[in-house]
N, C-alpha and C. Protein backbone atom coordinates (compact mmCIF):
# COMPACT_ATOMS: atom_id res chain seq x y z
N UNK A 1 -32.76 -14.35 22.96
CA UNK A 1 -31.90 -15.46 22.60
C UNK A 1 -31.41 -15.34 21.16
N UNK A 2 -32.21 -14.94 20.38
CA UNK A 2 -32.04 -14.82 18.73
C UNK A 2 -31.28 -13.51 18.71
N UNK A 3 -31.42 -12.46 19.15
CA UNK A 3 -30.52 -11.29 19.13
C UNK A 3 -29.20 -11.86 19.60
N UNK A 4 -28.54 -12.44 21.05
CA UNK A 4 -27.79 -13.01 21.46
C UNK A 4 -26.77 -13.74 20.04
N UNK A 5 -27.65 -14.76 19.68
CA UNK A 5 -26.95 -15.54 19.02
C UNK A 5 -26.02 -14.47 17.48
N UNK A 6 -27.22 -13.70 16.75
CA UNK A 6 -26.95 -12.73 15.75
C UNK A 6 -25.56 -11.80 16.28
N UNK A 7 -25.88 -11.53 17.40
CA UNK A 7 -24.76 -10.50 17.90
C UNK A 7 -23.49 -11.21 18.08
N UNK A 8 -23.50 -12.15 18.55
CA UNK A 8 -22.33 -13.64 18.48
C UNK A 8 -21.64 -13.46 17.05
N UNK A 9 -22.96 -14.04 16.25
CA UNK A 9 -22.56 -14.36 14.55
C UNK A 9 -21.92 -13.45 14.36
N UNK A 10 -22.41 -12.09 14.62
CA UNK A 10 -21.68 -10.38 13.95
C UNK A 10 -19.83 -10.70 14.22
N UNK A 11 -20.33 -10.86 15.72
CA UNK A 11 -18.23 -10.51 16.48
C UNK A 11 -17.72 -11.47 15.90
N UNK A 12 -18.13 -12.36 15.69
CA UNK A 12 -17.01 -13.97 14.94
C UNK A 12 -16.76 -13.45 13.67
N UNK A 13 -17.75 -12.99 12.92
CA UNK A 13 -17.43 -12.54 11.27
C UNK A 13 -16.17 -11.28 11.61
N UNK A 14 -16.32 -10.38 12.38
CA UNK A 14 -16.07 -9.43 12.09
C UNK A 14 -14.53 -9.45 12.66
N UNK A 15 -14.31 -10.29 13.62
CA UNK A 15 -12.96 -10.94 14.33
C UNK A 15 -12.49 -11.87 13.07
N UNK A 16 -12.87 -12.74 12.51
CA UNK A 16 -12.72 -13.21 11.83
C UNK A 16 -11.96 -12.40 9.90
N UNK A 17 -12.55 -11.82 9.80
CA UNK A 17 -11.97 -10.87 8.66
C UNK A 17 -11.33 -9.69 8.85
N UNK A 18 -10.58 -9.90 10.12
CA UNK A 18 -9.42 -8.85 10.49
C UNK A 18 -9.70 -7.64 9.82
N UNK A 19 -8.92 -6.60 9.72
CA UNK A 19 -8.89 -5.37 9.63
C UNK A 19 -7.84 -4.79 8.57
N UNK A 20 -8.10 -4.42 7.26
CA UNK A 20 -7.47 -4.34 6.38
C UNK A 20 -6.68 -2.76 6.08
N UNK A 21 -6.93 -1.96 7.12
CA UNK A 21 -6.61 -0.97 7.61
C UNK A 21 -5.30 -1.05 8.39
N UNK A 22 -5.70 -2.12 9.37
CA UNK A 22 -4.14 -2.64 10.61
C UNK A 22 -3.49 -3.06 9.84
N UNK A 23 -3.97 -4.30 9.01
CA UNK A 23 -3.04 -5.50 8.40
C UNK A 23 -2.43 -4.73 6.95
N UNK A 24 -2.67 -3.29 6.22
CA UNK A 24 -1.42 -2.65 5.12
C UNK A 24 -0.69 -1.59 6.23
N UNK A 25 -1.20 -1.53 7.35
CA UNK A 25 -0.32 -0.49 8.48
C UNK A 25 0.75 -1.07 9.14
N UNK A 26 0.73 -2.71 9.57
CA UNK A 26 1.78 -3.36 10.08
C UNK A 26 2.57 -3.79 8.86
N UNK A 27 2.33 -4.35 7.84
CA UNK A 27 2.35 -4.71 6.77
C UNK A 27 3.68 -3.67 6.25
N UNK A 28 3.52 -2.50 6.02
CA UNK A 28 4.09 -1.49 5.33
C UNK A 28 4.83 -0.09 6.06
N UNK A 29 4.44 0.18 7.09
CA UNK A 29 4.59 1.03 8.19
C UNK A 29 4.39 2.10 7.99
N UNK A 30 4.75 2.97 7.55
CA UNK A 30 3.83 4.91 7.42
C UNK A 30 2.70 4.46 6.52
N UNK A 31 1.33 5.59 7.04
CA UNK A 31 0.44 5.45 6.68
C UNK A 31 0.62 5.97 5.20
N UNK A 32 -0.85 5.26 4.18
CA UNK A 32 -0.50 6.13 3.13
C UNK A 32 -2.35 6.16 3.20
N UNK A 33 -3.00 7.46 2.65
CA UNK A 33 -4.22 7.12 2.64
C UNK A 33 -5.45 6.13 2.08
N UNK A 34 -5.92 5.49 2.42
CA UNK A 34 -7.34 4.32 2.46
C UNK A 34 -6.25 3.24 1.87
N UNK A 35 -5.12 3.46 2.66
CA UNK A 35 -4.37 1.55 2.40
C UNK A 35 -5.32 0.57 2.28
N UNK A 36 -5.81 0.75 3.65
CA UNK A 36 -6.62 -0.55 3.87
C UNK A 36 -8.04 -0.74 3.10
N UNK A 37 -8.62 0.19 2.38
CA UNK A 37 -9.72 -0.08 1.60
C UNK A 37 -8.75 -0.22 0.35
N UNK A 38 -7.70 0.09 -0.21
CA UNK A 38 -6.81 -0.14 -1.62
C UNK A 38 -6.22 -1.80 -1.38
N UNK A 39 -6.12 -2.73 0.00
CA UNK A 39 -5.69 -3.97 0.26
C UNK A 39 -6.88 -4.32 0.01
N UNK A 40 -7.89 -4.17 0.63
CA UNK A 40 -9.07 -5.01 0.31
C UNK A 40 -9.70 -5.31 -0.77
N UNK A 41 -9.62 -4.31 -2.09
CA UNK A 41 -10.21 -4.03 -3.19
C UNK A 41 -8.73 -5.11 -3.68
N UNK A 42 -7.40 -4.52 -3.58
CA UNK A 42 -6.81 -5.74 -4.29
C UNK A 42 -7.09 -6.54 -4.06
N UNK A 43 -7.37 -7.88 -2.79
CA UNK A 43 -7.64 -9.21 -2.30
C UNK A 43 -8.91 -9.66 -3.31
N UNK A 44 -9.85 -8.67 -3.59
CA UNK A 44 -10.61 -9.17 -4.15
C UNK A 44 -10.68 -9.42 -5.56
N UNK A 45 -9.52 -8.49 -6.27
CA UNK A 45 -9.60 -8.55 -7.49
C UNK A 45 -8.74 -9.37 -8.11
N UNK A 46 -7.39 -9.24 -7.26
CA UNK A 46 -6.25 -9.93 -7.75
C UNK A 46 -6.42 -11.80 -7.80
N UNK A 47 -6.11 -12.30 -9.31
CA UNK A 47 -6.31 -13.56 -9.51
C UNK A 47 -5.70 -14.59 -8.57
N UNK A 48 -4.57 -14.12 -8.44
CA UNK A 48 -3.27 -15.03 -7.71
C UNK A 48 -4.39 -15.41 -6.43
N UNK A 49 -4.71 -14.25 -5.93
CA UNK A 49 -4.84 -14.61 -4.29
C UNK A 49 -5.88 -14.95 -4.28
N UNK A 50 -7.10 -15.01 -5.00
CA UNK A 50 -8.32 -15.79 -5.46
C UNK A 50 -7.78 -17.38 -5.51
N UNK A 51 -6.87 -17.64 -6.43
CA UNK A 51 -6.59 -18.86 -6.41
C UNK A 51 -6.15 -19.52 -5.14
N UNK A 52 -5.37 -18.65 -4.65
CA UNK A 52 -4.47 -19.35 -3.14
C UNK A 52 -5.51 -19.68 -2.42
N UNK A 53 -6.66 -18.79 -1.82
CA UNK A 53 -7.57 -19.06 -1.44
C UNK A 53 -8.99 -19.81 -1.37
N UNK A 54 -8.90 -20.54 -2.84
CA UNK A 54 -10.06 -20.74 -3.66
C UNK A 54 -10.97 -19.78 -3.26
N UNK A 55 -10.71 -18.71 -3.44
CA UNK A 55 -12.61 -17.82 -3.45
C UNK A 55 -13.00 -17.21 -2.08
N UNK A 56 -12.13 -18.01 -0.86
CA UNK A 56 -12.81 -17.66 0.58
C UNK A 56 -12.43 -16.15 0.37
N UNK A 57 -11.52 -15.68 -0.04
CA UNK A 57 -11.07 -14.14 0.68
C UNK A 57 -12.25 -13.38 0.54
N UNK A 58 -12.62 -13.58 -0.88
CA UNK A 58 -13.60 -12.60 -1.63
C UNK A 58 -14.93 -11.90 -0.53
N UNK A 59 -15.45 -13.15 0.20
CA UNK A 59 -16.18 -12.81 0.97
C UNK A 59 -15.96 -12.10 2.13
N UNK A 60 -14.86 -12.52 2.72
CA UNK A 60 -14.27 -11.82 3.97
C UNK A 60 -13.86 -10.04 3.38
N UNK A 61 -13.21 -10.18 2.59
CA UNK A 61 -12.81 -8.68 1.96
C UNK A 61 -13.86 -7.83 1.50
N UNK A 62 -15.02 -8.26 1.71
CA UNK A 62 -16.90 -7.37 1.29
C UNK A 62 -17.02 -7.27 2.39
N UNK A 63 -16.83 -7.90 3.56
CA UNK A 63 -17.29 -7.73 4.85
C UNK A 63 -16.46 -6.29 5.02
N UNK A 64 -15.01 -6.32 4.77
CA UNK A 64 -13.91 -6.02 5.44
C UNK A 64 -13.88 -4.41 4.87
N UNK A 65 -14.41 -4.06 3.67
CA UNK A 65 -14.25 -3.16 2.91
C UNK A 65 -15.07 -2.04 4.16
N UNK A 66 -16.24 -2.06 3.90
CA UNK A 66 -16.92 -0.88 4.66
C UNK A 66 -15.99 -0.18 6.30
N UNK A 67 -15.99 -1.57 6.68
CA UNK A 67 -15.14 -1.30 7.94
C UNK A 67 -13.73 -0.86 7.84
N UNK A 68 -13.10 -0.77 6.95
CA UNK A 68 -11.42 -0.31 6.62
C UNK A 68 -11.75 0.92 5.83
N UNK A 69 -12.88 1.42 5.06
CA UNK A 69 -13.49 2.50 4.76
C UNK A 69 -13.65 3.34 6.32
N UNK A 70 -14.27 3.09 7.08
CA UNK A 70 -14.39 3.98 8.27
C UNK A 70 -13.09 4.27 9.50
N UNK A 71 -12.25 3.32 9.00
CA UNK A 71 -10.91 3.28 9.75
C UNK A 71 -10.01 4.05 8.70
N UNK A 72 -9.96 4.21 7.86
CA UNK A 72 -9.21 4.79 7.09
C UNK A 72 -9.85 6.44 7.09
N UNK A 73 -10.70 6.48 7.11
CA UNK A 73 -11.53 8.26 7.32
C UNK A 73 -10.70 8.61 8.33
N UNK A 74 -11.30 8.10 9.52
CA UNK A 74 -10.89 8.46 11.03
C UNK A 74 -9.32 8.47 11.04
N UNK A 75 -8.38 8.02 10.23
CA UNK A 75 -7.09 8.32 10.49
C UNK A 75 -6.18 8.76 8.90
N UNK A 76 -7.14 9.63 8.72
CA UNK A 76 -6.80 9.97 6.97
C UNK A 76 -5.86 11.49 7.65
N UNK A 77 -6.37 12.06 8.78
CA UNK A 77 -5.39 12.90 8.92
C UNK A 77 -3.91 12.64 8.96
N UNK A 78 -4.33 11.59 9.96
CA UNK A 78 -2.45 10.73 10.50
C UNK A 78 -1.70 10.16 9.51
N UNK A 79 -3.07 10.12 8.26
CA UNK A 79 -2.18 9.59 7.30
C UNK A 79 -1.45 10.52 6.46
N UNK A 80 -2.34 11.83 5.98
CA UNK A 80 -1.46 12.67 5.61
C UNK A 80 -0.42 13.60 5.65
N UNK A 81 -0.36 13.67 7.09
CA UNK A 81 0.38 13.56 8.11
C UNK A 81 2.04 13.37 7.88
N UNK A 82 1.71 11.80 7.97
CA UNK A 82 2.45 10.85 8.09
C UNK A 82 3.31 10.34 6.31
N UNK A 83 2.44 11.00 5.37
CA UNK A 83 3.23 10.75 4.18
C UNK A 83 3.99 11.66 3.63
N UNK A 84 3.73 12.90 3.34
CA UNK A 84 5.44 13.68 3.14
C UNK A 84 5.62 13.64 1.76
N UNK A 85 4.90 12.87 1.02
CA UNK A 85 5.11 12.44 -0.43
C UNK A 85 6.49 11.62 -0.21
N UNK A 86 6.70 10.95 0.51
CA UNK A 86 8.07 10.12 0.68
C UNK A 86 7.48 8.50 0.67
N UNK A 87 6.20 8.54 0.81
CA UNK A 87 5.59 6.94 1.28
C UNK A 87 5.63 6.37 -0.07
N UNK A 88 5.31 6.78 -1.13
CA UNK A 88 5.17 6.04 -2.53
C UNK A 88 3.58 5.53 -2.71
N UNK A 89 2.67 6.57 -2.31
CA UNK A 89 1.03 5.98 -2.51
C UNK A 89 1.06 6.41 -3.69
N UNK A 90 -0.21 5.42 -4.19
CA UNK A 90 -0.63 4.17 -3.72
C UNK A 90 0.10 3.42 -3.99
N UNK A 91 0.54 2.05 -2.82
CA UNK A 91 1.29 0.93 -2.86
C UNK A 91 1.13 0.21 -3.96
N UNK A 92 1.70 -0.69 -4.77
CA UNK A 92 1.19 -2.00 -5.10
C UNK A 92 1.53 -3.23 -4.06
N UNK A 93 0.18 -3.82 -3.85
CA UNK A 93 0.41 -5.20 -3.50
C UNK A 93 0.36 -6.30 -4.79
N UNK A 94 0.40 -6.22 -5.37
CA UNK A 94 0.48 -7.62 -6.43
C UNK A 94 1.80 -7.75 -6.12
């Protein structure tokens, strides 16, 4: 029952703090490499979006980091691939 519930808690967090890998890939469209760990590290650092948020992102984007770290490996080929030196990495999001 206690595993049950933990394994619950896991998928809600992890549904919950989307994928920062998808969300600079729809976001921007050709890959550029570890977008999504370079979105997450901004969310957390950048003041503006601290404020918009009061503070919630910060936590979701620690969750979000490791997991957009392993999504970004697994498609670091497609990404280099896919950039050409035409993409302009690394983006700014500010």
């Amino acid at each position: 029952m206690i595993n049950s519930k933990c394994g619950l808690l896991g998928l809600v967090f992890t549904v919950l703090t989307g994928c920062g890998s998808l969300g600079a890939a729809i976001m921007n469209g050709p890959l550029c490499p570890y977008q999504g760990v370079h979105l997450d590290f901004n969310a957390i650092t950048d003041w503006q979006t601290i404020l918009i948020t009061k503070g919630f992102i910060i936590p979701l984007a620690i969750i979000d980091l490791p997991l957009s770290f392993v999504v970004d490996t697994f498609s670091l080929g497609a990404a280099l691939e896919a950039d050409n030196g035409n993409a302009h990495c690394p983006r700014d999001y500010s």
